[in-house]
PDB file of N, CA and C in Angstrom:
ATOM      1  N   UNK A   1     111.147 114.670 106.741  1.00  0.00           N
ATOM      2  CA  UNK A   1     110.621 113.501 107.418  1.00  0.00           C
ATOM      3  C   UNK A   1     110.881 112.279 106.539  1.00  0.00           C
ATOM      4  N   UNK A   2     110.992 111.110 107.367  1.00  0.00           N
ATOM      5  CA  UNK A   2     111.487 109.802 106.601  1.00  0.00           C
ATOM      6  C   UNK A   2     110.217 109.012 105.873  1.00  0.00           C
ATOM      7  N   UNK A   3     110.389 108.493 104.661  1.00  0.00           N
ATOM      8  CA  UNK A   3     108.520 108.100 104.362  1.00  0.00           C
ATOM      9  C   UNK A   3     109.238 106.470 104.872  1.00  0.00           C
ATOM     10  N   UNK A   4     107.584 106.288 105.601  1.00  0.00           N
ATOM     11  CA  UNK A   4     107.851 105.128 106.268  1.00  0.00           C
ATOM     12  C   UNK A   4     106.710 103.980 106.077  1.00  0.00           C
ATOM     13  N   UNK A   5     107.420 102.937 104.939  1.00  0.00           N
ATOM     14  CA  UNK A   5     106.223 102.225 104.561  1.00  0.00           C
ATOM     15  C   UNK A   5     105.410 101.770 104.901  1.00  0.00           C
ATOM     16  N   UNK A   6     105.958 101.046 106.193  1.00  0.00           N
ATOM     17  CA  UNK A   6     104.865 100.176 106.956  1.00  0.00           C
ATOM     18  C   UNK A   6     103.359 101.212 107.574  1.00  0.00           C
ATOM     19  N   UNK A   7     103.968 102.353 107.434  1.00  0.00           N
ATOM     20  CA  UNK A   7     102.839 103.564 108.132  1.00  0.00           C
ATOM     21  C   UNK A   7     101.422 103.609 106.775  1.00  0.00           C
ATOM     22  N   UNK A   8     102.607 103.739 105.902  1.00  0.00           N
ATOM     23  CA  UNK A   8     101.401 103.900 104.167  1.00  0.00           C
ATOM     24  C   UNK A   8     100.708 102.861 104.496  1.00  0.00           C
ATOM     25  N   UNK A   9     101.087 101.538 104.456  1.00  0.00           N
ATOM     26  CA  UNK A   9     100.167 100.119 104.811  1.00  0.00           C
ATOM     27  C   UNK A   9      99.369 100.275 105.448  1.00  0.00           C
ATOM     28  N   UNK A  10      99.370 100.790 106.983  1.00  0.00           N
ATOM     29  CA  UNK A  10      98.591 100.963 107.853  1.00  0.00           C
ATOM     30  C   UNK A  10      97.584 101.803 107.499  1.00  0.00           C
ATOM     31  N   UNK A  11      98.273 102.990 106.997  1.00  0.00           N
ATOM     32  CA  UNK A  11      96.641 104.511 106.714  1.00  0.00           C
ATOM     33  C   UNK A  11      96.190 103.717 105.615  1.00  0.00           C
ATOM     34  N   UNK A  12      96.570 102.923 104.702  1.00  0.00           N
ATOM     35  CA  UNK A  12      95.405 102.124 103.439  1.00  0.00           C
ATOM     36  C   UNK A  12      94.430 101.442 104.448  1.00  0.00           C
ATOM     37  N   UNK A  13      94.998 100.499 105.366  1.00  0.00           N
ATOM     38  CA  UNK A  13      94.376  99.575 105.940  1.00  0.00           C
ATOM     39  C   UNK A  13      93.463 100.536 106.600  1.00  0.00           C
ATOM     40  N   UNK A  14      93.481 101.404 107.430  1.00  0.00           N
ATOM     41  CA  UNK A  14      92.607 102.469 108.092  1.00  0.00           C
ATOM     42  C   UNK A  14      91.643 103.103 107.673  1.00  0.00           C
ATOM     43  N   UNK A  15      92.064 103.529 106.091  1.00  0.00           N
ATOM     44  CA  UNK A  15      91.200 103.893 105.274  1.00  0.00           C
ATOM     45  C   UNK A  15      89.780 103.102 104.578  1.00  0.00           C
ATOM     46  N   UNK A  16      90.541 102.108 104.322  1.00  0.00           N
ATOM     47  CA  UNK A  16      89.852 100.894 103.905  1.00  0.00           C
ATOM     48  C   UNK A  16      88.417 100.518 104.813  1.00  0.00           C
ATOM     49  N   UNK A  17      89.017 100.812 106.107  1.00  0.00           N
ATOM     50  CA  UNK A  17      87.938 100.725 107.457  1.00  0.00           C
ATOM     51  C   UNK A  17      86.475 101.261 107.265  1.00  0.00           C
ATOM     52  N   UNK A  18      86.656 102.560 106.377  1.00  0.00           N
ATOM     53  CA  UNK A  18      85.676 104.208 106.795  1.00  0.00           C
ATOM     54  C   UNK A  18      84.574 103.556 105.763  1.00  0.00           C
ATOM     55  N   UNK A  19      83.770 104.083 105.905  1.00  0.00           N
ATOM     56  CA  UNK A  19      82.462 104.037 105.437  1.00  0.00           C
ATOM     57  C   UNK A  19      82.506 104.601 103.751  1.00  0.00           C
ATOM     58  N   UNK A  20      83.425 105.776 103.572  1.00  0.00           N
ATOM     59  CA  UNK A  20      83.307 105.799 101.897  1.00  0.00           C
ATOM     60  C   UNK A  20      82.606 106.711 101.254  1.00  0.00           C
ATOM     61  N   UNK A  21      81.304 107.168 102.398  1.00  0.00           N
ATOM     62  CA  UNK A  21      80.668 108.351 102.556  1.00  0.00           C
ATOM     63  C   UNK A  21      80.962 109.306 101.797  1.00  0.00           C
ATOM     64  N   UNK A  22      81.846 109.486 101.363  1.00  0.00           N
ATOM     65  CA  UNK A  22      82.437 110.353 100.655  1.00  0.00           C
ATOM     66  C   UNK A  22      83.237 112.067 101.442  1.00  0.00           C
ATOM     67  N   UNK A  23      82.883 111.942 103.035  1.00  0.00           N
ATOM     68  CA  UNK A  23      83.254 112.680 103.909  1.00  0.00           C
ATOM     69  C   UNK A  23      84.295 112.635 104.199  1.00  0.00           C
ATOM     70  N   UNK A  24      85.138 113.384 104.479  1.00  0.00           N
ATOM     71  CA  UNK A  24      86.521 113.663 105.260  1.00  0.00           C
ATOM     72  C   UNK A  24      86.558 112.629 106.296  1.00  0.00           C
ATOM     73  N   UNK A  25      87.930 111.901 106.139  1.00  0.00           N
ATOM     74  CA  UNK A  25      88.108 110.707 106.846  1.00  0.00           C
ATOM     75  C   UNK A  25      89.210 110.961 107.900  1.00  0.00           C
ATOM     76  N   UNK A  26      88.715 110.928 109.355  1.00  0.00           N
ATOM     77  CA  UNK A  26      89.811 110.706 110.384  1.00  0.00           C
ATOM     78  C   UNK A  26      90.944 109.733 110.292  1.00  0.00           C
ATOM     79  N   UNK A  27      92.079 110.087 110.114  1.00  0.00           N
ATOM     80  CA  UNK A  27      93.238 108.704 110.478  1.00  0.00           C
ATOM     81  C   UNK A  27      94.399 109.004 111.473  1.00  0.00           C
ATOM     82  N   UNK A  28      93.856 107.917 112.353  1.00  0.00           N
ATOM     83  CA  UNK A  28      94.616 107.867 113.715  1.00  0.00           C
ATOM     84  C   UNK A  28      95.251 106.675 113.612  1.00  0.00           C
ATOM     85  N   UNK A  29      96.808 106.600 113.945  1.00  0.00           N
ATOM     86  CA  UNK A  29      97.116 105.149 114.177  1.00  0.00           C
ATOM     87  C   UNK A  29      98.041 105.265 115.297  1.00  0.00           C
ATOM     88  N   UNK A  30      97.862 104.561 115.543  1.00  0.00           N
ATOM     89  CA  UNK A  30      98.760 104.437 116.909  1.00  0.00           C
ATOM     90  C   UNK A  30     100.087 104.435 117.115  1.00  0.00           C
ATOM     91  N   UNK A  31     100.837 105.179 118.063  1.00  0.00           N
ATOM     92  CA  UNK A  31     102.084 105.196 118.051  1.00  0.00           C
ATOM     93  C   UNK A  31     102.843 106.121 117.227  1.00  0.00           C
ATOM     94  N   UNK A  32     101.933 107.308 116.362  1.00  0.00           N
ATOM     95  CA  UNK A  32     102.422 107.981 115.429  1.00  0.00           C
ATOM     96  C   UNK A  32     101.839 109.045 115.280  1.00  0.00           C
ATOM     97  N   UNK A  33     102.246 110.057 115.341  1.00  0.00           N
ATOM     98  CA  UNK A  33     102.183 111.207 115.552  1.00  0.00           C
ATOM     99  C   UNK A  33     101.351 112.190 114.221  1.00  0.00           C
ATOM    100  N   UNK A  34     100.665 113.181 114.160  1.00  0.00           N
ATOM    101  CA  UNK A  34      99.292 113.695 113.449  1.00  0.00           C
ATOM    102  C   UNK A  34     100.519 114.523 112.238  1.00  0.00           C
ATOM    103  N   UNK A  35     101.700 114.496 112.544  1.00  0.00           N
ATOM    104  CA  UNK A  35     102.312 114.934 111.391  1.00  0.00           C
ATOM    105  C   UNK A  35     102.767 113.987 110.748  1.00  0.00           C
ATOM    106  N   UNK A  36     103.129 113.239 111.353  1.00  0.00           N
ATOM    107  CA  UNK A  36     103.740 112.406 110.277  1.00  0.00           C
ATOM    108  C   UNK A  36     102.333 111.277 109.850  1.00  0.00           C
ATOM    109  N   UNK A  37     101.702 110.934 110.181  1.00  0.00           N
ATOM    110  CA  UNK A  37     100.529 110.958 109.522  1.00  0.00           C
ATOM    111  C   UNK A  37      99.998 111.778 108.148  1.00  0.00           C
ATOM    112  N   UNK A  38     100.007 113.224 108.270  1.00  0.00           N
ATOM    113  CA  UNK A  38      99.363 113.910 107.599  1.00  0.00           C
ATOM    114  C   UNK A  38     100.546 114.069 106.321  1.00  0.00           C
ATOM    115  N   UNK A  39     102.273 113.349 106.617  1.00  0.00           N
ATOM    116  CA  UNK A  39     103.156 113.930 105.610  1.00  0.00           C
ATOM    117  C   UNK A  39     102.782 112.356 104.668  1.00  0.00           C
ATOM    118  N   UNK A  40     102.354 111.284 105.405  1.00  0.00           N
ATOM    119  CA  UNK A  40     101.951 110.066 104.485  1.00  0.00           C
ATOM    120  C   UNK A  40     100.740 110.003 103.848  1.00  0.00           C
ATOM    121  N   UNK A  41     100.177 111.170 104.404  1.00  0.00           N
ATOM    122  CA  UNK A  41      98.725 111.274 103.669  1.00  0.00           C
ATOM    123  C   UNK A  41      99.378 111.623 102.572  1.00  0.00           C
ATOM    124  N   UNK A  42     100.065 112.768 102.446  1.00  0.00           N
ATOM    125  CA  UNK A  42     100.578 113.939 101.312  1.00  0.00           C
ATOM    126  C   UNK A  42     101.193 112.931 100.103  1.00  0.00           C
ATOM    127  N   UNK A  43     101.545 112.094 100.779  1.00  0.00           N
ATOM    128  CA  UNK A  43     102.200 110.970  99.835  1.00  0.00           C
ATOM    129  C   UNK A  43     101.607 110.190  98.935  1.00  0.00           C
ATOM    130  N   UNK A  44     100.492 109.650  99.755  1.00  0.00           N
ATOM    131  CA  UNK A  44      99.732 108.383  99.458  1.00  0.00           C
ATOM    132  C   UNK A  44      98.651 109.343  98.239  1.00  0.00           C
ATOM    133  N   UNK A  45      98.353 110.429  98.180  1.00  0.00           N
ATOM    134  CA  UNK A  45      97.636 111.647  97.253  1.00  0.00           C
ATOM    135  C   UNK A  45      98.596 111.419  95.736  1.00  0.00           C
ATOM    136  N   UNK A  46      99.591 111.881  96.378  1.00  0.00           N
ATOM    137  CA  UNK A  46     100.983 112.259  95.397  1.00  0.00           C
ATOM    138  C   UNK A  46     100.957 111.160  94.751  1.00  0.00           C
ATOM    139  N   UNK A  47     100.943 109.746  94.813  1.00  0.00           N
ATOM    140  CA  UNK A  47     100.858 108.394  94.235  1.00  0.00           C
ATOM    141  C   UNK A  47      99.759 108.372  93.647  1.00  0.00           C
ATOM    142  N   UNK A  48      98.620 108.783  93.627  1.00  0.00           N
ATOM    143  CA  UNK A  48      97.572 108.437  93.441  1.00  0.00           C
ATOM    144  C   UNK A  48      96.959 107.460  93.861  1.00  0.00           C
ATOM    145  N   UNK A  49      96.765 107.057  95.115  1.00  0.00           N
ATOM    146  CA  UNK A  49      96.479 105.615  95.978  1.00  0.00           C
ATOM    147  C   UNK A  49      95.208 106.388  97.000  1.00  0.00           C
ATOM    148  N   UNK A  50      95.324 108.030  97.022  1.00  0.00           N
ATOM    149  CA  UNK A  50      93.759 108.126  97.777  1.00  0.00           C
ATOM    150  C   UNK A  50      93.515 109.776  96.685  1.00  0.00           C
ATOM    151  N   UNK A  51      92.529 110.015  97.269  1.00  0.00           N
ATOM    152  CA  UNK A  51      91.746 111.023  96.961  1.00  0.00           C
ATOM    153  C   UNK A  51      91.549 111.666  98.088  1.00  0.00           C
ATOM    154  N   UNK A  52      92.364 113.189  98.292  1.00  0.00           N
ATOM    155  CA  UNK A  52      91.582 113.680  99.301  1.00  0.00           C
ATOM    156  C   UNK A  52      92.114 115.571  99.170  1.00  0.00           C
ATOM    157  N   UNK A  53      91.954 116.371  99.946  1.00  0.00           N
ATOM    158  CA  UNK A  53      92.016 118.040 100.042  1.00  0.00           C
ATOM    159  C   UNK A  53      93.361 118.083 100.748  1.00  0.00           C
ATOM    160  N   UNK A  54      93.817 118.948 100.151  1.00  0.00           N
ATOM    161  CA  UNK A  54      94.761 119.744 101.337  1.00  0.00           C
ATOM    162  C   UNK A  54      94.339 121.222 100.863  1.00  0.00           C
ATOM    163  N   UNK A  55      93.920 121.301 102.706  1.00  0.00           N
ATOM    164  CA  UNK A  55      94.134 122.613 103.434  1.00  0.00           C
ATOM    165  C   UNK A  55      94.935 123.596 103.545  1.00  0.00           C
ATOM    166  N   UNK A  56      95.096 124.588 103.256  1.00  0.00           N
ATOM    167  CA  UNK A  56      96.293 125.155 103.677  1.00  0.00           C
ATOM    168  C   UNK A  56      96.193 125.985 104.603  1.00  0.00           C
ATOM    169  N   UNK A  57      96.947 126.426 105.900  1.00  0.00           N
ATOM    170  CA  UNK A  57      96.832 127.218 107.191  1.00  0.00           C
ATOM    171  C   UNK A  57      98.006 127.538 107.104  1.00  0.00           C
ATOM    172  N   UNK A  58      98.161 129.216 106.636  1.00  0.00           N
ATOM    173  CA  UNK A  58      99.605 129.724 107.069  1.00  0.00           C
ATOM    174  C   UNK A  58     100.897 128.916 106.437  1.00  0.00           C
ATOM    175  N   UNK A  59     101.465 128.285 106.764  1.00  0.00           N
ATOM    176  CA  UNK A  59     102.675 127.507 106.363  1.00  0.00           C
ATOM    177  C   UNK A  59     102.519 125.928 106.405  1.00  0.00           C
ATOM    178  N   UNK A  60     101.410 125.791 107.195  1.00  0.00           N
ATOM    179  CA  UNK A  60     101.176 124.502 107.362  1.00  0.00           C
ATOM    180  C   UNK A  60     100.035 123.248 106.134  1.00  0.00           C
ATOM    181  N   UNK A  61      99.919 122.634 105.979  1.00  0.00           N
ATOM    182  CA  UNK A  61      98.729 122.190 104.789  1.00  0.00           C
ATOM    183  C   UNK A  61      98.256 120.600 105.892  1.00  0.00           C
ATOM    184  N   UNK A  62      97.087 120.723 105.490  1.00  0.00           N
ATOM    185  CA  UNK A  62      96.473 119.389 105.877  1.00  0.00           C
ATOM    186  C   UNK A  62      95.978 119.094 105.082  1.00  0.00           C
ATOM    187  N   UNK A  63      96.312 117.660 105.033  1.00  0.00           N
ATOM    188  CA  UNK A  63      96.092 116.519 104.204  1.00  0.00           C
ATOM    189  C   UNK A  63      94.432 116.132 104.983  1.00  0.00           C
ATOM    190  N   UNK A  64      93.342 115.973 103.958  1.00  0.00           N
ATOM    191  CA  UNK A  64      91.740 115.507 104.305  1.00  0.00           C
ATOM    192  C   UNK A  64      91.533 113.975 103.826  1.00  0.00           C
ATOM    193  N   UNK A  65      91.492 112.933 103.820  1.00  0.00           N
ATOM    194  CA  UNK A  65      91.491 112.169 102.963  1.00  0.00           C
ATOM    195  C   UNK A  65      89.899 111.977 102.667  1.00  0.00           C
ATOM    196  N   UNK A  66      89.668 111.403 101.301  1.00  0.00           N
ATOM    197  CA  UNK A  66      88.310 111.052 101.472  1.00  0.00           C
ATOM    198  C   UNK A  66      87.943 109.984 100.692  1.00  0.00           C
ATOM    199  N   UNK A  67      88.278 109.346 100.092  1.00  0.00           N
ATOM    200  CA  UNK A  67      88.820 107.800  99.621  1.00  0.00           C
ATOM    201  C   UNK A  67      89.846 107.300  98.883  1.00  0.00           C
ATOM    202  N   UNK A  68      89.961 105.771  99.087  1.00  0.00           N
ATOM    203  CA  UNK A  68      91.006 105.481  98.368  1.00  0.00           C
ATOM    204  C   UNK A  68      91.058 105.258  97.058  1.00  0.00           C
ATOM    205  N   UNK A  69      91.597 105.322  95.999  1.00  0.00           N
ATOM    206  CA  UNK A  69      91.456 105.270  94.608  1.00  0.00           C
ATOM    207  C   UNK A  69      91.398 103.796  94.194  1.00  0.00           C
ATOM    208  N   UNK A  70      91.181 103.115  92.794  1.00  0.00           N
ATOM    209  CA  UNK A  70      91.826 101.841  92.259  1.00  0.00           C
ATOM    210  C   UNK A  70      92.766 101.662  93.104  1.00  0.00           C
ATOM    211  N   UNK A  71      94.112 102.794  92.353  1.00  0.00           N
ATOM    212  CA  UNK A  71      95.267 102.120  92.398  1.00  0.00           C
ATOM    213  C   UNK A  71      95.333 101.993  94.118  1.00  0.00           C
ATOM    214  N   UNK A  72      94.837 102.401  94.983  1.00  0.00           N
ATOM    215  CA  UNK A  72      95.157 102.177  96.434  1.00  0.00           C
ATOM    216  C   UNK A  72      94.332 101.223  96.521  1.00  0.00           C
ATOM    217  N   UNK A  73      93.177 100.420  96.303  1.00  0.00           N
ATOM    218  CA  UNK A  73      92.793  99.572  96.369  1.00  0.00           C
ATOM    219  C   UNK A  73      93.678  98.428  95.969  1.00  0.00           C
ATOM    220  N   UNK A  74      94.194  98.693  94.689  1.00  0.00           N
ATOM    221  CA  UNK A  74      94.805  97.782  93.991  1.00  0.00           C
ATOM    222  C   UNK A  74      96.282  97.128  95.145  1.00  0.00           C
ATOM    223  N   UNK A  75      96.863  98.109  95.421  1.00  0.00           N
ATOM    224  CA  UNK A  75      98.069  97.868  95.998  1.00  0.00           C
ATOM    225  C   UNK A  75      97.766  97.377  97.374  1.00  0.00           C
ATOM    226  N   UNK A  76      96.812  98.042  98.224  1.00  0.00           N
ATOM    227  CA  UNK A  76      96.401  97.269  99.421  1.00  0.00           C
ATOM    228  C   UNK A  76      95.825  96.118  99.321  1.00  0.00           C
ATOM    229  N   UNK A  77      95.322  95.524  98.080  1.00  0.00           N
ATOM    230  CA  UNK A  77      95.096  94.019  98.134  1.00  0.00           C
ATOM    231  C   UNK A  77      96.119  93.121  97.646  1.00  0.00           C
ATOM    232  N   UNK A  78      97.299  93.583  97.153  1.00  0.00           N
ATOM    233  CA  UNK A  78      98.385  93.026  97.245  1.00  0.00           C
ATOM    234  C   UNK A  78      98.739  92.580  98.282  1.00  0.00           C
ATOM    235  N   UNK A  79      99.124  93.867  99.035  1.00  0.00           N
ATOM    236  CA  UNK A  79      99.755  94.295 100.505  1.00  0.00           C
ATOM    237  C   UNK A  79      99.064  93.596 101.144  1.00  0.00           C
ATOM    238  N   UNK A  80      98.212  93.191 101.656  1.00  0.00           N
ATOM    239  CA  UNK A  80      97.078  92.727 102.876  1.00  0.00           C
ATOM    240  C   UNK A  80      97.749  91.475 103.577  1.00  0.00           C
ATOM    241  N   UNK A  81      98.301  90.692 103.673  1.00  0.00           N
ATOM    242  CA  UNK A  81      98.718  89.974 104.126  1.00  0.00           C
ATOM    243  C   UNK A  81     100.039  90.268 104.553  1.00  0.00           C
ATOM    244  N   UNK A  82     100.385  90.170 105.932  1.00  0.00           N
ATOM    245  CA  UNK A  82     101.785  90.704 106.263  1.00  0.00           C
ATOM    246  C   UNK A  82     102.807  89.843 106.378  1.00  0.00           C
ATOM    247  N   UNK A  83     102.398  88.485 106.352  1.00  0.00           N
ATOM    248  CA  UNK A  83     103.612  87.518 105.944  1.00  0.00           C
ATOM    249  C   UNK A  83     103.917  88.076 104.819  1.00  0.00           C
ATOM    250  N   UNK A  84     103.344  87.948 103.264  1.00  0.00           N
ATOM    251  CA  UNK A  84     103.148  88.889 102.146  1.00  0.00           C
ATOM    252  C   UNK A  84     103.888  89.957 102.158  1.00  0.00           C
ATOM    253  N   UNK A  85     103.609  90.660 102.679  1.00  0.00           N
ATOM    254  CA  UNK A  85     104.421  92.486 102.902  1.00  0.00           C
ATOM    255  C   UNK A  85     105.649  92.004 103.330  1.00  0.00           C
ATOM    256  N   UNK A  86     105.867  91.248 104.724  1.00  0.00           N
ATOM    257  CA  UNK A  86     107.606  91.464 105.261  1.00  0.00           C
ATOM    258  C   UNK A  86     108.381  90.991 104.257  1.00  0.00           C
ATOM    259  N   UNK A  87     107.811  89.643 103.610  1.00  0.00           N
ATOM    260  CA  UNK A  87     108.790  88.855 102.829  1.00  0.00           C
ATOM    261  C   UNK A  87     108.683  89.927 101.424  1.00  0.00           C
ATOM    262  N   UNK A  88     108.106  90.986 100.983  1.00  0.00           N
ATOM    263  CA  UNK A  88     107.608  91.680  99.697  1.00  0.00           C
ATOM    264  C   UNK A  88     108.849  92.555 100.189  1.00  0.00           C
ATOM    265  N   UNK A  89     108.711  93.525 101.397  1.00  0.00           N
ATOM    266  CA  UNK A  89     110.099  94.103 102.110  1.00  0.00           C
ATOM    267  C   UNK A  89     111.348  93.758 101.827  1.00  0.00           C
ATOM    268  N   UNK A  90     111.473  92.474 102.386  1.00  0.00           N
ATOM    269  CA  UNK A  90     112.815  91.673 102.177  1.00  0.00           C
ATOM    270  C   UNK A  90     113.679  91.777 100.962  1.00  0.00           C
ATOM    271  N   UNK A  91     112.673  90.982  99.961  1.00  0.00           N
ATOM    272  CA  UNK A  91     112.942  91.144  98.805  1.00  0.00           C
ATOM    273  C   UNK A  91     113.615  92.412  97.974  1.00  0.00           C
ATOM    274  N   UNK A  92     112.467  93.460  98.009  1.00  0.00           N
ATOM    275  CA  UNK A  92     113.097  94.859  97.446  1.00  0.00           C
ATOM    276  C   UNK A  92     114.098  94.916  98.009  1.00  0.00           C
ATOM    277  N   UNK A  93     114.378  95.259  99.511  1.00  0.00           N
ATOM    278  CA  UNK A  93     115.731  95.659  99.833  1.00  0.00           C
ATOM    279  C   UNK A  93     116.622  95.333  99.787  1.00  0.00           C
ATOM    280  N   UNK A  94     117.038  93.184 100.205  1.00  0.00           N
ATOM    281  CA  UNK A  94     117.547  92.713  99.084  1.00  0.00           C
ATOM    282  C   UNK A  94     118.362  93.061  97.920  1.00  0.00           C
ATOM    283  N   UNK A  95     117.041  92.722  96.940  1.00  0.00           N
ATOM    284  CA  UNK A  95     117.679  92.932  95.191  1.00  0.00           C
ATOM    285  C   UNK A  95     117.767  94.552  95.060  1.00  0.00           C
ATOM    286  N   UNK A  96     117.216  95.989  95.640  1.00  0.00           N
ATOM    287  CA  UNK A  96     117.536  96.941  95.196  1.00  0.00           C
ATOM    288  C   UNK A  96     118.541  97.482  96.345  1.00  0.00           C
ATOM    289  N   UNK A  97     118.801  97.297  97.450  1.00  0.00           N
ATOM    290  CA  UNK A  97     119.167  98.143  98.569  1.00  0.00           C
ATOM    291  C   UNK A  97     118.229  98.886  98.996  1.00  0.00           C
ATOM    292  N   UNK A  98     117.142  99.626  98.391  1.00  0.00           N
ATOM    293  CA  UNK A  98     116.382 100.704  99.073  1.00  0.00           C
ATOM    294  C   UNK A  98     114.705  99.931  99.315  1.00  0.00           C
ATOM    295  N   UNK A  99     114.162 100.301  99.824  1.00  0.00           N
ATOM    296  CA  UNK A  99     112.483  99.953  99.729  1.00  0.00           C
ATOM    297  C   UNK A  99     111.772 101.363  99.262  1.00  0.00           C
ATOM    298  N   UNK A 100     111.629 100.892  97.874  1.00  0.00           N
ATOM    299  CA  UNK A 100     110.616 101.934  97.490  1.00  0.00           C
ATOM    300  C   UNK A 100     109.092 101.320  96.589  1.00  0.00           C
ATOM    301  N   UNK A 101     108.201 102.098  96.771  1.00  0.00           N
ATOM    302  CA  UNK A 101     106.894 101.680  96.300  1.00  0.00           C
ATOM    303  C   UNK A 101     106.712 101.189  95.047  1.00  0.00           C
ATOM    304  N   UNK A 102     107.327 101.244  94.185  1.00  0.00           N
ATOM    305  CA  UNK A 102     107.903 100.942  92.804  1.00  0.00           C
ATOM    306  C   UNK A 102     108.433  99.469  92.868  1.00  0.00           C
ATOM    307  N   UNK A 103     109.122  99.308  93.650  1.00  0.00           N
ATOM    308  CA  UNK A 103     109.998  98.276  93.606  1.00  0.00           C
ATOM    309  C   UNK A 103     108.775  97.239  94.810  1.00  0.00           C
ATOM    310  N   UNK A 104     108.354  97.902  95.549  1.00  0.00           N
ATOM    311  CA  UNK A 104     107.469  96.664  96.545  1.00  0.00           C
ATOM    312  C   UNK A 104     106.476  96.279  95.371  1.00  0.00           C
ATOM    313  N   UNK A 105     105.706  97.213  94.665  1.00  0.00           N
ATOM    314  CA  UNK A 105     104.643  97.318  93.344  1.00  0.00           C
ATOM    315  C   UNK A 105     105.520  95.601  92.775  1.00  0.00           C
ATOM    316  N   UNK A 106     106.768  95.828  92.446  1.00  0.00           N
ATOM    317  CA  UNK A 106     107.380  95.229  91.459  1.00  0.00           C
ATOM    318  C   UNK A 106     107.684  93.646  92.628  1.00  0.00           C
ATOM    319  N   UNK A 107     107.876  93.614  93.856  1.00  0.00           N
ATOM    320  CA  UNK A 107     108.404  92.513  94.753  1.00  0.00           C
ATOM    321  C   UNK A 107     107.243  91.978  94.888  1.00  0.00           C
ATOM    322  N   UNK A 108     106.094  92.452  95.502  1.00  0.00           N
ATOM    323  CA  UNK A 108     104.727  91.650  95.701  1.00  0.00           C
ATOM    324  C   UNK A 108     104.552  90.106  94.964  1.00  0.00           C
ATOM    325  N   UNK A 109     104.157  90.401  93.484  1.00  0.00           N
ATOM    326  CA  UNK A 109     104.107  89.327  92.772  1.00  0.00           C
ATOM    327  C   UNK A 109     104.951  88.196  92.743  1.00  0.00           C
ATOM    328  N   UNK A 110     106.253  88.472  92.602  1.00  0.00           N
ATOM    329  CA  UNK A 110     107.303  87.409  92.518  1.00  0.00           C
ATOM    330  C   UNK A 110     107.000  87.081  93.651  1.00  0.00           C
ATOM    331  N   UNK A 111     107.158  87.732  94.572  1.00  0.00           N
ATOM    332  CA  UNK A 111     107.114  86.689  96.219  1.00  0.00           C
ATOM    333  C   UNK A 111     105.643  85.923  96.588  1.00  0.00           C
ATOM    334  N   UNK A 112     104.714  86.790  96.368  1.00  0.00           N
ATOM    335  CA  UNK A 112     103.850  85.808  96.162  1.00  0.00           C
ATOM    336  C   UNK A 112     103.861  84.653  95.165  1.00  0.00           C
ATOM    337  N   UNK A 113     104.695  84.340  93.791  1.00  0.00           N
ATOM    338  CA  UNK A 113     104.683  83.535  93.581  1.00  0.00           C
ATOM    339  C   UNK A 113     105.503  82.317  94.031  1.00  0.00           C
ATOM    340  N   UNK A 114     106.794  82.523  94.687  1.00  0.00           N
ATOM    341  CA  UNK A 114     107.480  82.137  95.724  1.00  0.00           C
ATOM    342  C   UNK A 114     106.988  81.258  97.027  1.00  0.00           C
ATOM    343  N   UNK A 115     106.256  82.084  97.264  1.00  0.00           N
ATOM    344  CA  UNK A 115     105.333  81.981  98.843  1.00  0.00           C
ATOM    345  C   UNK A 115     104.178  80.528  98.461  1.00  0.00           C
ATOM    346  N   UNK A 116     103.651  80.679  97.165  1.00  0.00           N
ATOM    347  CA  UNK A 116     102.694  79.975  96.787  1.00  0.00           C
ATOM    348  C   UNK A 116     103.512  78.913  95.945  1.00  0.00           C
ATOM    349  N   UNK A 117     104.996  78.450  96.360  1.00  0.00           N
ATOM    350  CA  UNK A 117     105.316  77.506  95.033  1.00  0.00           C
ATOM    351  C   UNK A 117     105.221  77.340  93.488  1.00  0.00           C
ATOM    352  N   UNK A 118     105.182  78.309  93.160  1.00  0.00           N
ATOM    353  CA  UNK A 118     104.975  78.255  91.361  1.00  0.00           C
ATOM    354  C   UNK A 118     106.056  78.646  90.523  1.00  0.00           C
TER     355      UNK A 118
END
């Protein structure tokens, strides 16, 4: 499956939503399907940007989330603004060819300083 950034943005933003409870958190977003959902959960874990269980059933694993960490805090308050994000997009792909989380980590700032004249 393709990791698809704008989806990570969204399950932070979704996450961000939940109460914090410390309970297993539903994430539904629209237009996107409960696997590929659950393969950006697997991701967003793997980064260290949430905290949550995987399940395992047979061959299959589910991703539980149950909050987001610093660093997912950290990066979704970068991210939060989507003028911010497209032009943060631009940029990486741009100067690297690829969009990867590393490199948006690394585009954010400059473009926000860009964006803000400095």
């Amino acid at each position: 499956m393709k990791r698809d950034m704008d989806l990570i943005r969204k399950i932070l933003l979704d996450l961000e939503k939940q109460d914090g409870s410390g309970l297993w958190i539903k994430v539904s977003i629209e237009d996107h399907s409960e696997d590929e959902i659950n393969y950006h959960l697997r991701l967003l874990k793997d980064a260290g940007f949430i905290e949550a269980s995987v399940l395992s059933a047979g061959v299959r694993s589910i991703v539980q989330p149950i909050r987001l960490t610093w660093s997912g805090h950290e990066f979704l308050n970068a991210a939060r603004s989507s003028k911010l994000w497209d032009a943060a997009k631009e940029f990486a792909q741009k100067t690297t060819g690829t969009l990867t989380l590393e490199g948006l980590k690394l585009a954010i700032p400059h473009v926000t300083k860009l964006l803000m004249g400095l």
